[in-house]
Protein backbone atom coordinates (compact mmCIF):
# COMPACT_ATOMS: atom_id res chain seq x y z
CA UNK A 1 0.00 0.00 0.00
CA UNK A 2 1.56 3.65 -0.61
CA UNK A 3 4.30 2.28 -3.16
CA UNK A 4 5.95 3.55 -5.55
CA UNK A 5 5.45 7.46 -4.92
CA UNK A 6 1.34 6.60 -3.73
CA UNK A 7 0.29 8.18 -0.66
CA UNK A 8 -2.38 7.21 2.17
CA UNK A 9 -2.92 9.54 5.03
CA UNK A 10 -4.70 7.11 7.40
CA UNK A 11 -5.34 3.35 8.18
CA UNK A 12 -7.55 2.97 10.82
CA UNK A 13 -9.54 -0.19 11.83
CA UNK A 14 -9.29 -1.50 8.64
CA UNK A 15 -7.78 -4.24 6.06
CA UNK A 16 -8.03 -6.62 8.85
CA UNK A 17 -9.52 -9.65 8.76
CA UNK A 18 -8.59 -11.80 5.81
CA UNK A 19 -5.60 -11.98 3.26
CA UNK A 20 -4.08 -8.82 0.85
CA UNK A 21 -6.75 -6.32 1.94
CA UNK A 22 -5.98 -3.32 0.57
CA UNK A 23 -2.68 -4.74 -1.58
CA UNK A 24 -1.57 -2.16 -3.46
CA UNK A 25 -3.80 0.66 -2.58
CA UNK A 26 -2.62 3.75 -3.57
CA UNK A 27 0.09 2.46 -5.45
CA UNK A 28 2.03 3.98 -8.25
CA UNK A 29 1.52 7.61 -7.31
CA UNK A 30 -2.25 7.14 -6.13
CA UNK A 31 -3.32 9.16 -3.14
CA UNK A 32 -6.21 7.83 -0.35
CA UNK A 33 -6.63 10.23 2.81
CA UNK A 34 -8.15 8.12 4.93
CA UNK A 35 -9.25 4.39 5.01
CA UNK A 36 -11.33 4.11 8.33
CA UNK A 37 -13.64 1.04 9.22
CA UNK A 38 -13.36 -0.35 5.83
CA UNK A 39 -11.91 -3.05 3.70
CA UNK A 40 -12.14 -5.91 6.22
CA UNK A 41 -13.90 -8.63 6.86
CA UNK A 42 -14.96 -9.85 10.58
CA UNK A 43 -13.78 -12.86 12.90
CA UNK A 44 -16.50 -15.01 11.83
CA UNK A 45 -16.24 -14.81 8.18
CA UNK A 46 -12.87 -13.33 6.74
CA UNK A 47 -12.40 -11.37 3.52
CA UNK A 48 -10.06 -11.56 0.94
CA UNK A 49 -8.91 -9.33 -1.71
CA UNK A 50 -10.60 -6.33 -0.22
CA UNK A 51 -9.73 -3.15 -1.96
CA UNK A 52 -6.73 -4.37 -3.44
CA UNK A 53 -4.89 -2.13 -6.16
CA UNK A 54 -6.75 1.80 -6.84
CA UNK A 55 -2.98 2.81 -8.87
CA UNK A 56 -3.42 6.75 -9.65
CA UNK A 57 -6.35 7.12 -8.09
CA UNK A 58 -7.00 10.57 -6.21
CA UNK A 59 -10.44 10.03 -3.84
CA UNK A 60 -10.39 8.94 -0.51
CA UNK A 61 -11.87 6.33 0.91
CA UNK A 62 -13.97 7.82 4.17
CA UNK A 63 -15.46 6.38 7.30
CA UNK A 64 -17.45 3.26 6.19
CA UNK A 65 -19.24 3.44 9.53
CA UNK A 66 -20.75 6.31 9.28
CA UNK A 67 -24.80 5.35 8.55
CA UNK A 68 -23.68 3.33 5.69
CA UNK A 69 -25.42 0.06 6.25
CA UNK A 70 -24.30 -1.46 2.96
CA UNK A 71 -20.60 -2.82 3.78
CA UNK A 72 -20.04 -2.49 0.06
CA UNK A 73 -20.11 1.23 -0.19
CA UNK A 74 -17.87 3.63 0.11
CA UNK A 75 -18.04 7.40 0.22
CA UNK A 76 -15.42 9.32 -1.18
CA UNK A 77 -14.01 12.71 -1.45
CA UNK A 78 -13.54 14.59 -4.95
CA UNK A 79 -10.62 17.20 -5.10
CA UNK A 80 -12.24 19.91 -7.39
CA UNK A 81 -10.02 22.58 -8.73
CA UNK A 82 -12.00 25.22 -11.21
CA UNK A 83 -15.15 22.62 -11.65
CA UNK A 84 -12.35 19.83 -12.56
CA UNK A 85 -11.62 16.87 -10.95
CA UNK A 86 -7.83 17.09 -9.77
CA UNK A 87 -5.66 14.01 -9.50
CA UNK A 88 -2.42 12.77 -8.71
CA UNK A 89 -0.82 16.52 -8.84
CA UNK A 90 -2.59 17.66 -12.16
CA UNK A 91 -5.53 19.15 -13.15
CA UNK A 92 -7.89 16.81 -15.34
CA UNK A 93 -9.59 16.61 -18.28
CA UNK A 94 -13.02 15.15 -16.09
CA UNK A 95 -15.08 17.48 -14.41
CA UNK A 96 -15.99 17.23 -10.86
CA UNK A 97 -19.52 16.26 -11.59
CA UNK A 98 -18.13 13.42 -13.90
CA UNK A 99 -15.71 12.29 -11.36
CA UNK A 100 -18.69 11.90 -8.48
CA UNK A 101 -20.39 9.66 -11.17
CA UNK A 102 -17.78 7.63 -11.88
CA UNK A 103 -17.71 6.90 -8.46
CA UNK A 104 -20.72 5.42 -7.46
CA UNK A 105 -21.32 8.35 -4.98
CA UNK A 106 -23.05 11.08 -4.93
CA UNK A 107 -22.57 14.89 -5.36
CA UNK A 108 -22.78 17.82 -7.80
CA UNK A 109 -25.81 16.54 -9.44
CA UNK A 110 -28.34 18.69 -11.06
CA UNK A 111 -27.61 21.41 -14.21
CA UNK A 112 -24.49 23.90 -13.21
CA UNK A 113 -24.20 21.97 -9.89
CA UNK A 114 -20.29 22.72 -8.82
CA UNK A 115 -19.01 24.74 -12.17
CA UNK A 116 -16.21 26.44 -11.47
CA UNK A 117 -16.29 25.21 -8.08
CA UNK A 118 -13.08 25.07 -6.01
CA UNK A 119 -13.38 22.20 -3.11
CA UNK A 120 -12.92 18.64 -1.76
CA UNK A 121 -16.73 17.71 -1.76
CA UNK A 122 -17.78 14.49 -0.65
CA UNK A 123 -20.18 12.28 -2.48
CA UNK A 124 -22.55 11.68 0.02
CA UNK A 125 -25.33 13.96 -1.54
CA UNK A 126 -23.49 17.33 -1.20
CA UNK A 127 -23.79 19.99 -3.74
CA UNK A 128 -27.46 18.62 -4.80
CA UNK A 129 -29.28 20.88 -6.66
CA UNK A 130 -29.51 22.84 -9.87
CA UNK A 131 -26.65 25.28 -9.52
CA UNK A 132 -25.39 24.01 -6.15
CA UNK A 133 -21.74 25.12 -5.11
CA UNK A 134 -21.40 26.76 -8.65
CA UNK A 135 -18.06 28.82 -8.81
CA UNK A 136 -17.77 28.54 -4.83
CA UNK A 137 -14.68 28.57 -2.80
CA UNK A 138 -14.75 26.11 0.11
CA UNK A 139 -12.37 23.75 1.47
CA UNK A 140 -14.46 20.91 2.40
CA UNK A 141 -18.35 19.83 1.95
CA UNK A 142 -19.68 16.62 3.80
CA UNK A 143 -23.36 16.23 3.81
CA UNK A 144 -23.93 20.07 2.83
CA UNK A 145 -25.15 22.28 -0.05
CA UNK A 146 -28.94 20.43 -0.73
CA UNK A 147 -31.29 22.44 -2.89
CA UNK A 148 -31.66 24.51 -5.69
CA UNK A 149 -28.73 27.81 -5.72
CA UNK A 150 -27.19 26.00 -2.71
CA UNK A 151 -24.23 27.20 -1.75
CA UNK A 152 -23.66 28.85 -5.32
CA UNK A 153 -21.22 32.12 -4.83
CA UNK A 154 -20.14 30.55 -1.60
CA UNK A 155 -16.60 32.07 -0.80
CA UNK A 156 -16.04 33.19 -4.23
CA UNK A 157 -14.07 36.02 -4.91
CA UNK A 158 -11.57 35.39 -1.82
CA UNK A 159 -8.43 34.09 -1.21
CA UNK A 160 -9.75 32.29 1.69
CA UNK A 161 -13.62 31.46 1.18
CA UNK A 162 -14.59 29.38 3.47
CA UNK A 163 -13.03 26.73 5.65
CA UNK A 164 -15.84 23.93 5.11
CA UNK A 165 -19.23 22.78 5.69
CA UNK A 166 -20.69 19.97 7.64
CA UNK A 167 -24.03 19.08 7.95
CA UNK A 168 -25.42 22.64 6.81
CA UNK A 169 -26.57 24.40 4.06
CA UNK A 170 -29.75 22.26 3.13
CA UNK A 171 -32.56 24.26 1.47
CA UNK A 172 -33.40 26.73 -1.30
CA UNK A 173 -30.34 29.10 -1.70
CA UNK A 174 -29.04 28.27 1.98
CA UNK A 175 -25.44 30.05 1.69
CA UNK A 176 -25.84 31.66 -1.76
CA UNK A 177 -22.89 33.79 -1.42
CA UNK A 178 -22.27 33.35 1.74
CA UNK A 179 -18.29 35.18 2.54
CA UNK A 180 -18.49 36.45 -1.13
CA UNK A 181 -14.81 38.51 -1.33
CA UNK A 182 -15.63 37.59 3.03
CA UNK A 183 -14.35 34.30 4.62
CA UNK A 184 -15.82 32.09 7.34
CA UNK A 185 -14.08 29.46 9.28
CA UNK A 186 -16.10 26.71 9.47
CA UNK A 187 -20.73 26.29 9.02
CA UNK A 188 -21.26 23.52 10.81
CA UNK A 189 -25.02 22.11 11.59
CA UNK A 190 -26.22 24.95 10.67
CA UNK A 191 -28.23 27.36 7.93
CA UNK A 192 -30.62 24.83 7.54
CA UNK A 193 -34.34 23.76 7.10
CA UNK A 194 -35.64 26.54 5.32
CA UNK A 195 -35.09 28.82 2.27
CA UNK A 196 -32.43 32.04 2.10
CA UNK A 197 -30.78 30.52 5.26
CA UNK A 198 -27.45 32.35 5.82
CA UNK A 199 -27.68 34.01 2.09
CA UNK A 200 -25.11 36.47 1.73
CA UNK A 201 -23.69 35.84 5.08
CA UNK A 202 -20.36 37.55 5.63
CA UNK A 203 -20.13 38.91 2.37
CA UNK A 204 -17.47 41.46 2.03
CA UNK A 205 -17.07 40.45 6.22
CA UNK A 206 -15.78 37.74 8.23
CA UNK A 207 -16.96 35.56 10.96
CA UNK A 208 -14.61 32.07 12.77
CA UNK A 209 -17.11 29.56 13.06
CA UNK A 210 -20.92 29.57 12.72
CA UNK A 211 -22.15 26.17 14.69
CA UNK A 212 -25.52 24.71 15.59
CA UNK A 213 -27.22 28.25 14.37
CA UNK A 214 -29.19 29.91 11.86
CA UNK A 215 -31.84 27.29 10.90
CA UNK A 216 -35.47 26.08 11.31
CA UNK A 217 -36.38 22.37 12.16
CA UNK A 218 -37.75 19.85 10.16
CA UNK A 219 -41.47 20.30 11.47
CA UNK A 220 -41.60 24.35 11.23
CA UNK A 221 -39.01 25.48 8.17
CA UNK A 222 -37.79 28.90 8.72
CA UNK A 223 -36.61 31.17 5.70
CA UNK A 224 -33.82 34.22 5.69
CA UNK A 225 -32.45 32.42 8.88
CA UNK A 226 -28.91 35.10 9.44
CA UNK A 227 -29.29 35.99 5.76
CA UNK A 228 -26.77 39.39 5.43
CA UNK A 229 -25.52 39.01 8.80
CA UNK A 230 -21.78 40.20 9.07
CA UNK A 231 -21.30 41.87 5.83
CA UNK A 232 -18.68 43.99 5.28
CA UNK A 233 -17.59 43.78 9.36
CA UNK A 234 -15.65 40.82 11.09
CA UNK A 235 -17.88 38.48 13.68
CA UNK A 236 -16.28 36.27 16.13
CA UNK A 237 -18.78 33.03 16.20
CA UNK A 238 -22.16 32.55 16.02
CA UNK A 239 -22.77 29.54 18.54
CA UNK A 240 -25.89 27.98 18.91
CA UNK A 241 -28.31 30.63 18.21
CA UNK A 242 -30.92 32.30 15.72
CA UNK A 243 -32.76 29.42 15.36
CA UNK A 244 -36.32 29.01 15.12
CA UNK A 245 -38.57 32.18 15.45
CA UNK A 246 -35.66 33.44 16.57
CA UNK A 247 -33.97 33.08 13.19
């Protein structure tokens, strides 16, 4: 695993269980970040063969625990650079939408979803919508970006954009240029449930991290949730607030 100039970040809990799991992953100049709770096979009934080879590839294998019930999927991260997939220290001809295709995940689906867009995205559902994360600037997506003009402007415009998103960003135009020519740290479980969530939020500004905040619930959907909060003027946090009514 790792020869010949490949590269994997992290083994945990995994090609255990069985003969040559994960042989030659990575190899000749491929690149995994993380291999966690996957490739094995248990004590009772052992596994051969499990991802063996992946030479040049460039997504990473990502917690196979993580409310994926089918032991034969994997979710993976795509390295988009410009709305093109990047691998193995170039920028390809396959565009990031292709790239989640090919595979077997899920992300940047729907017309314009992630053009131009400048992220590692995971393909776990993120960037799902007509225009989602188009020409946006953000570091990492898992599980955010849902709906139609999702995330689209997100941190474009500035050298730093925005750290990533977990979790957030789920509804009609939730984070539309959110830290346009701004920046934010990190939207975590947040700027959700509702439409025009956290639109335009920090544009031309900045804020560190915006956790738990900013959303509705799944029984009462709130819209404009922190929508033009923090432009053009810095913001520390915003913890666990504006929620709700409150929004």
């Amino acid at each position: 695993a790792g020869s010949d100039g490949g590269y994997i970040g992290l083994i945990d809990d995994s090609c255990k269980s069985g003969d040559r799991n994960c042989l030659g992953a990575a190899a000749e100049e491929g690149s995994i970040g993380y291999i966690i709770g996957s490739c094995s096979g248990t004590e009772n009934e052992l596994t051969h063969d499990s991802c063996t080879s992946g030479e040049g590839i460039d997504i990473r294998v990502i917690d196979d625990r993580a409310g994926i019930e089918d032991s034969d999927h994997y979710v993976f991260e795509i390295d988009c650079r410009g709305g093109m997939a990047y691998a193995n220290g170039v920028i390809t001809e396959q565009s990031c939408q292709e790239a989640c295709t090919e595979s077997g995940g899920s992300c940047c689906v729907g017309s314009y979803a992630c053009y131009d867009f400048t992220c590692v995205v995971r393909t776990d559902g993120s960037c799902n919508g007509p225009r989602a994360c188009y020409r946006a600037n953000i570091g990492l997506v898992v599980n955010s970006c849902v709906g139609v003009n999702s995330c689209n402007y997100a941190g474009y415009d500035s050298d730093a954009g925005i750290g990533s998103m977990k979790n957030s960003c789920q509804g009609g135009s939730a984070c539309a240029s959110a830290a346009y020519e701004g920046s934010i740290g990190t939207i975590d479980d947040s700027c959700n449930y509702g439409n025009y969530n956290c639109y335009q939020l920090a544009r031309g500004g900045s804020i560190g991290h915006i956790i738990s905040s900013c959303s509705g619930i799944a029984a009462a959907l709130v819209d404009d949730a922190c929508t033009d909060v923090g432009q053009g003027e810095p913001i520390d946090d915003i913890l666990s607030c504006c929620n709700g009514e409150d929004g």
